[in-house]
C-alpha atoms as a PDB file:
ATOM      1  CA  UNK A   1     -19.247 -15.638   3.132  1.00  0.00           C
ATOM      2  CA  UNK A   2     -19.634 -12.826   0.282  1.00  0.00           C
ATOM      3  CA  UNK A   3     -17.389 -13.434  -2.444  1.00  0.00           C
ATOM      4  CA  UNK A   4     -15.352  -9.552  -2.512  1.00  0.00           C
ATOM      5  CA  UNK A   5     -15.231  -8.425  -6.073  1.00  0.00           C
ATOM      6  CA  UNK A   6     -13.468  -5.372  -8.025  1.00  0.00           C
ATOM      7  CA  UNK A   7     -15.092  -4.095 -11.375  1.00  0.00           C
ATOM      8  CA  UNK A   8     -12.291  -1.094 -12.508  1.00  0.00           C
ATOM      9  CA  UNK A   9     -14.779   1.856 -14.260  1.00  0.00           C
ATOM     10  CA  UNK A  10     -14.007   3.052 -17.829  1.00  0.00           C
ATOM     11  CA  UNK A  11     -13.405   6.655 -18.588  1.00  0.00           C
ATOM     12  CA  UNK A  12     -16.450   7.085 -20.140  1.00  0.00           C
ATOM     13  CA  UNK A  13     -18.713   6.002 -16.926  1.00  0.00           C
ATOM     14  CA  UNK A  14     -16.718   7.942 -15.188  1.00  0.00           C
ATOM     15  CA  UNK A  15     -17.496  10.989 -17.348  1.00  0.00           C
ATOM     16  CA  UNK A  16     -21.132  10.023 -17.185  1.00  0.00           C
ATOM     17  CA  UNK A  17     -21.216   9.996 -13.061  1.00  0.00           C
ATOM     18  CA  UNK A  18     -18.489  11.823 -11.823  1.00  0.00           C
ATOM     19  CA  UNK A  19     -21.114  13.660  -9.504  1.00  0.00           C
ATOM     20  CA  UNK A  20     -21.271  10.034  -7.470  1.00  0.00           C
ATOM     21  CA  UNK A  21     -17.402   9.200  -7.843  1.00  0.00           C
ATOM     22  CA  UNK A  22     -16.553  12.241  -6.992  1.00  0.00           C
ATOM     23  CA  UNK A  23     -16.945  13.030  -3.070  1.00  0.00           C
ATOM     24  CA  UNK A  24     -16.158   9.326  -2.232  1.00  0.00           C
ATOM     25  CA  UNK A  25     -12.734  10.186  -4.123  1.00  0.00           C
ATOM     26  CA  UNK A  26     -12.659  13.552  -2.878  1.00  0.00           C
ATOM     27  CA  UNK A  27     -12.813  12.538   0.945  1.00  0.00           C
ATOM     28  CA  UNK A  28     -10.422   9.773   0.988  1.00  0.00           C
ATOM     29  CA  UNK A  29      -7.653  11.673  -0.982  1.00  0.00           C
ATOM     30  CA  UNK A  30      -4.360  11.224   0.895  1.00  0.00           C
ATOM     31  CA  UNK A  31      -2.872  14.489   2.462  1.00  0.00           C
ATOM     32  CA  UNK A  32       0.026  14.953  -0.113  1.00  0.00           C
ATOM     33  CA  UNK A  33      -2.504  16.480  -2.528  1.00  0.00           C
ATOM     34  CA  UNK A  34      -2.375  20.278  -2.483  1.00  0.00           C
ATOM     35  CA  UNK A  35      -5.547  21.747  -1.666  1.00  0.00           C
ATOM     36  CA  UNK A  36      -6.751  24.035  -4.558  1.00  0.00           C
ATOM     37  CA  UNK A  37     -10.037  24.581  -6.374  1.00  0.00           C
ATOM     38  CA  UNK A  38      -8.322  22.780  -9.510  1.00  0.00           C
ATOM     39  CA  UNK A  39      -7.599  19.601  -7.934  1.00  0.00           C
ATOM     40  CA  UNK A  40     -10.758  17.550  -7.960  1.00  0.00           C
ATOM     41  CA  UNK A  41     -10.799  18.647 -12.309  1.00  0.00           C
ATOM     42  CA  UNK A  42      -7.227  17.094 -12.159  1.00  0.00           C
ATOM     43  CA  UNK A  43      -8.244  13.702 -10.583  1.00  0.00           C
ATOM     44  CA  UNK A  44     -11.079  13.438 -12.981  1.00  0.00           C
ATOM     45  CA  UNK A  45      -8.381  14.762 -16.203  1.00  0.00           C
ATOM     46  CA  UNK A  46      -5.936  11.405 -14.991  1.00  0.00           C
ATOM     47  CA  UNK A  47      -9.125   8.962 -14.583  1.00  0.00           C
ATOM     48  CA  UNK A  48     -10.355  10.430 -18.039  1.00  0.00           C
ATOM     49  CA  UNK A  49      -7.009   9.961 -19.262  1.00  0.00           C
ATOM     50  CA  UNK A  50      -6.109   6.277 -17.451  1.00  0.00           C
ATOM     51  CA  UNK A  51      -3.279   7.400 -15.845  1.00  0.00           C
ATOM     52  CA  UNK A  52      -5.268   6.644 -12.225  1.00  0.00           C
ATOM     53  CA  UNK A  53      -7.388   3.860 -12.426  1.00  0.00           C
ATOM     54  CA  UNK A  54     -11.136   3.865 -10.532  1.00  0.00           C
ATOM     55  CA  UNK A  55     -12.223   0.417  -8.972  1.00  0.00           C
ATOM     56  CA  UNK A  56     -15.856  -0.111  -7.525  1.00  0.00           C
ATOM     57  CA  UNK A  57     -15.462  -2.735  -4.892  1.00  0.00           C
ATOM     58  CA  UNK A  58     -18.433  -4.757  -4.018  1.00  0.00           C
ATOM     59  CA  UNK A  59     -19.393  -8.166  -2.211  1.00  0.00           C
ATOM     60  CA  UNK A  60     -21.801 -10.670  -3.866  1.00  0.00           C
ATOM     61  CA  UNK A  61     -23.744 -13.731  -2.509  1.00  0.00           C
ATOM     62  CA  UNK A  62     -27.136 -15.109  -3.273  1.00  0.00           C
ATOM     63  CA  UNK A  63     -29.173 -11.883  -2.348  1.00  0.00           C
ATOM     64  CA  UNK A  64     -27.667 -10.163  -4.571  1.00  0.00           C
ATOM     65  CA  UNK A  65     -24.778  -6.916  -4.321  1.00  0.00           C
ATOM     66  CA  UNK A  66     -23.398  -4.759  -1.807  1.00  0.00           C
ATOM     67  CA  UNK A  67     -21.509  -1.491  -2.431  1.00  0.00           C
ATOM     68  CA  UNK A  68     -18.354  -1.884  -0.022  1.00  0.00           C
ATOM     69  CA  UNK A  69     -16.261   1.446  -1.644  1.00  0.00           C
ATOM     70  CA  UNK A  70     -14.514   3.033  -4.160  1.00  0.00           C
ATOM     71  CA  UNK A  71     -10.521   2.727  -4.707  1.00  0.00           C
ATOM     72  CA  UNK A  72      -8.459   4.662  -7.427  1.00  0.00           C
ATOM     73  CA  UNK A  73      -5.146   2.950  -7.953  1.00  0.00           C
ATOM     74  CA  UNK A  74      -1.835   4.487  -9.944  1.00  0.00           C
ATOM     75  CA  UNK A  75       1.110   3.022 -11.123  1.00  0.00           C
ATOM     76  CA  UNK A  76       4.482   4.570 -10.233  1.00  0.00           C
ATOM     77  CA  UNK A  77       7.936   4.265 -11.391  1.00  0.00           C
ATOM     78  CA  UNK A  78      10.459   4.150  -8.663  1.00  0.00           C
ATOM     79  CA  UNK A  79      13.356   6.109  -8.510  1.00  0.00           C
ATOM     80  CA  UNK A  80      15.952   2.879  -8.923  1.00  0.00           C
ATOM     81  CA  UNK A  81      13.848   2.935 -12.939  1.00  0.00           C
ATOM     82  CA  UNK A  82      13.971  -0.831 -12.264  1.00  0.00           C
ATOM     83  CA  UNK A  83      10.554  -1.378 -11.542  1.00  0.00           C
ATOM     84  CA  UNK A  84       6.751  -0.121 -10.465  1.00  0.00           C
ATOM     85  CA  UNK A  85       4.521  -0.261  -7.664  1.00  0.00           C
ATOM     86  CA  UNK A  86       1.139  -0.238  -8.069  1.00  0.00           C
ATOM     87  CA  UNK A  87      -0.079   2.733  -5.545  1.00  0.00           C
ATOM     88  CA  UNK A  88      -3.937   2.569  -3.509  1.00  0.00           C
ATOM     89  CA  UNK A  89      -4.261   6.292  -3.942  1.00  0.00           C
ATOM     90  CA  UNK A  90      -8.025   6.085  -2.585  1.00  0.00           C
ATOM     91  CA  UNK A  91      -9.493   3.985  -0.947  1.00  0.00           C
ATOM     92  CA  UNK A  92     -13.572   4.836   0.464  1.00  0.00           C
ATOM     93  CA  UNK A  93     -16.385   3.069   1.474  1.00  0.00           C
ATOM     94  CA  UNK A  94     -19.192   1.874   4.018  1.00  0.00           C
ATOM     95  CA  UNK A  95     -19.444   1.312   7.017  1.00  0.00           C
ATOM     96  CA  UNK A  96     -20.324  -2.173   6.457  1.00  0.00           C
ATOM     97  CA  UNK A  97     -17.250  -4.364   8.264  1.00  0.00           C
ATOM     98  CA  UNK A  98     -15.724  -7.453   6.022  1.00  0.00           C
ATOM     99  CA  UNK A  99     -14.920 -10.153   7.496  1.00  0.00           C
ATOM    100  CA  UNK A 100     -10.893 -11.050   8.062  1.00  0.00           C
ATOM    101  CA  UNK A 101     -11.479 -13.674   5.189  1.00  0.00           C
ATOM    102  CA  UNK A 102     -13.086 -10.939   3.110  1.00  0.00           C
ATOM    103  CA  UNK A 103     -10.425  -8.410   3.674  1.00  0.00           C
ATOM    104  CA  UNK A 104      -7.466 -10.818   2.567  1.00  0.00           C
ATOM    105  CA  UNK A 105      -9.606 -11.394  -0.626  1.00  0.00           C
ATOM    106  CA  UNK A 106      -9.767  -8.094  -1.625  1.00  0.00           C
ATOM    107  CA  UNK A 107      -6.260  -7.839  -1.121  1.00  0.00           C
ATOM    108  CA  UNK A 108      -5.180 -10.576  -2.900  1.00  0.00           C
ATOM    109  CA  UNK A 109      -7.418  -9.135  -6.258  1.00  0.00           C
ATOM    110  CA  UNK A 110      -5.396  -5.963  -5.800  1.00  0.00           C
ATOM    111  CA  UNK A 111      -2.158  -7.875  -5.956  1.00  0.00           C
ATOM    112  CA  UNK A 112      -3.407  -9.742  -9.228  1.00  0.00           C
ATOM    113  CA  UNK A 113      -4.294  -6.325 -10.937  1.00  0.00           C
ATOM    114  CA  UNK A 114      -0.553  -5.229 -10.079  1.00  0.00           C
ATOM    115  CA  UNK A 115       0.946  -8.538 -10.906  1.00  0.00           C
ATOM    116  CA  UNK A 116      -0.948  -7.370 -14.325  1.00  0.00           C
ATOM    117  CA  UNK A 117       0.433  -4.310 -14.333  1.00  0.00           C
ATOM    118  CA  UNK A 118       4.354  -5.696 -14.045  1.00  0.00           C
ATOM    119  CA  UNK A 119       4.516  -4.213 -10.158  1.00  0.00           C
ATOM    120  CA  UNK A 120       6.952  -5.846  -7.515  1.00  0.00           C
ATOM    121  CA  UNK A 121       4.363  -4.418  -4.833  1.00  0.00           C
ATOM    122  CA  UNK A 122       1.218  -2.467  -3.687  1.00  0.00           C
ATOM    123  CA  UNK A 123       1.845   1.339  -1.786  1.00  0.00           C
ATOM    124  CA  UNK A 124      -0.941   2.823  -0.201  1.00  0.00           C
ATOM    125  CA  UNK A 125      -1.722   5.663   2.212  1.00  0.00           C
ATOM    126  CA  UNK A 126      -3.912   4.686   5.189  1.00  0.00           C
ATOM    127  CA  UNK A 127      -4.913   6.814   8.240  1.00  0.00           C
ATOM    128  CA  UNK A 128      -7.086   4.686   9.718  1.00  0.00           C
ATOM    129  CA  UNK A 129      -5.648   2.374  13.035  1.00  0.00           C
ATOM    130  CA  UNK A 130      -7.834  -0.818  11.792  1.00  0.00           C
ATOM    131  CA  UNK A 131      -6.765  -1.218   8.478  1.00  0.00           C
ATOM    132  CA  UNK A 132      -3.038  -0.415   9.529  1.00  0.00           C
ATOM    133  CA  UNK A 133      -3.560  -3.430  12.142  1.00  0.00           C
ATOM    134  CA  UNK A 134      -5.039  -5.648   9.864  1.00  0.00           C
ATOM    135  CA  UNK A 135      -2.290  -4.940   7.361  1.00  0.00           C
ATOM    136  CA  UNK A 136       0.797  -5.579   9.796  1.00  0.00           C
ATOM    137  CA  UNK A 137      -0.977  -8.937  10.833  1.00  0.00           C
ATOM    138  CA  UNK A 138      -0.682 -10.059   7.069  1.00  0.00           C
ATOM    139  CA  UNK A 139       2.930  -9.039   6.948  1.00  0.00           C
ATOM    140  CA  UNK A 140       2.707  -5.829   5.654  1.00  0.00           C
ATOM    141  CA  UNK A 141       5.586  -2.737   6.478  1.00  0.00           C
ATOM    142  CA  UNK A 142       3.782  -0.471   7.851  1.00  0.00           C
ATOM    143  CA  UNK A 143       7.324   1.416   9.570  1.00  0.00           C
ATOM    144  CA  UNK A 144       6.984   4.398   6.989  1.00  0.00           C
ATOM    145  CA  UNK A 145       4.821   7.401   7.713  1.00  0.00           C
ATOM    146  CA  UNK A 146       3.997  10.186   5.344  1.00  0.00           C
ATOM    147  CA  UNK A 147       4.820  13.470   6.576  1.00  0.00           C
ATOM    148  CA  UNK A 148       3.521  16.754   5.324  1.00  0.00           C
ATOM    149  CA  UNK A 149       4.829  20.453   6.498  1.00  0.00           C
ATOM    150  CA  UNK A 150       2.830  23.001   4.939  1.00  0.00           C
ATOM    151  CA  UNK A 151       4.978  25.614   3.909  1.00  0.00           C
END
């Protein structure tokens, strides 16, 4: 098995290569985001910043690194002010399937960075019907939808 590992990028490599960081964010940004020509230089003004955090995610055995994706992760204040949530903003990758094992580790990092962070619990957006599946068979709500009526 690969062993899944998360390395969170600094501001300043993400300066450096926001070319490559870029369209990977760019294509996996959640639907609440209002489409303008500013909103890419806004991303990269909150990663610059550290008010969104960018994660490469990887796998590593004995031959060496994979690429698996890219993740950015925010933290939000609820509206009861009595505690955060860490939010999966983006999440992008491969192609390259983990196994069930793999998956659950990669989880289980993201709950230690928002353990770090003081959260009581990990949001994120997901369209896709595999990861929703694979999330409801760890025990995750997946009930809520989010709904957007242009206007």
């Amino acid at each position: 098995m690969h062993q899944v590992r998360m390395l969170r990028v600094s501001p300043a490599s993400i300066a450096e290569r926001w070319h490559a960081f870029r369209t990977e964010i760019e294509v996996a940004l959640p639907p609440i985001s209002v489409e303008s020509p500013d909103r890419m230089n806004h991303v990269l003004e909150k990663l610059l910043i550290g008010t969104l955090e960018c994660y490469i995610i990887y796998t590593e055995d004995d031959k060496g690194k994979t690429l698996i994706g890219i993740m950015t992760l925010a933290m939000t204040e609820q509206l009861d002010s009595m505690h955060n949530d860490l939010i999966i903003y983006t999440l992008s990758g491969t192609t390259e399937a983990l196994s069930m094992e793999e998956w659950k580790e990669g989880l289980r990092i993201v709950q230690e960075i928002a353990k770090s962070k003081d959260c009581k619990s990990v949001i994120l957006f997901a369209s896709n019907p595999n990861i929703i599946r694979f999330l409801e068979r760890i025990g995750a709500d997946t009930s809520y939808h989010v709904i957007r009526i242009p206007v």
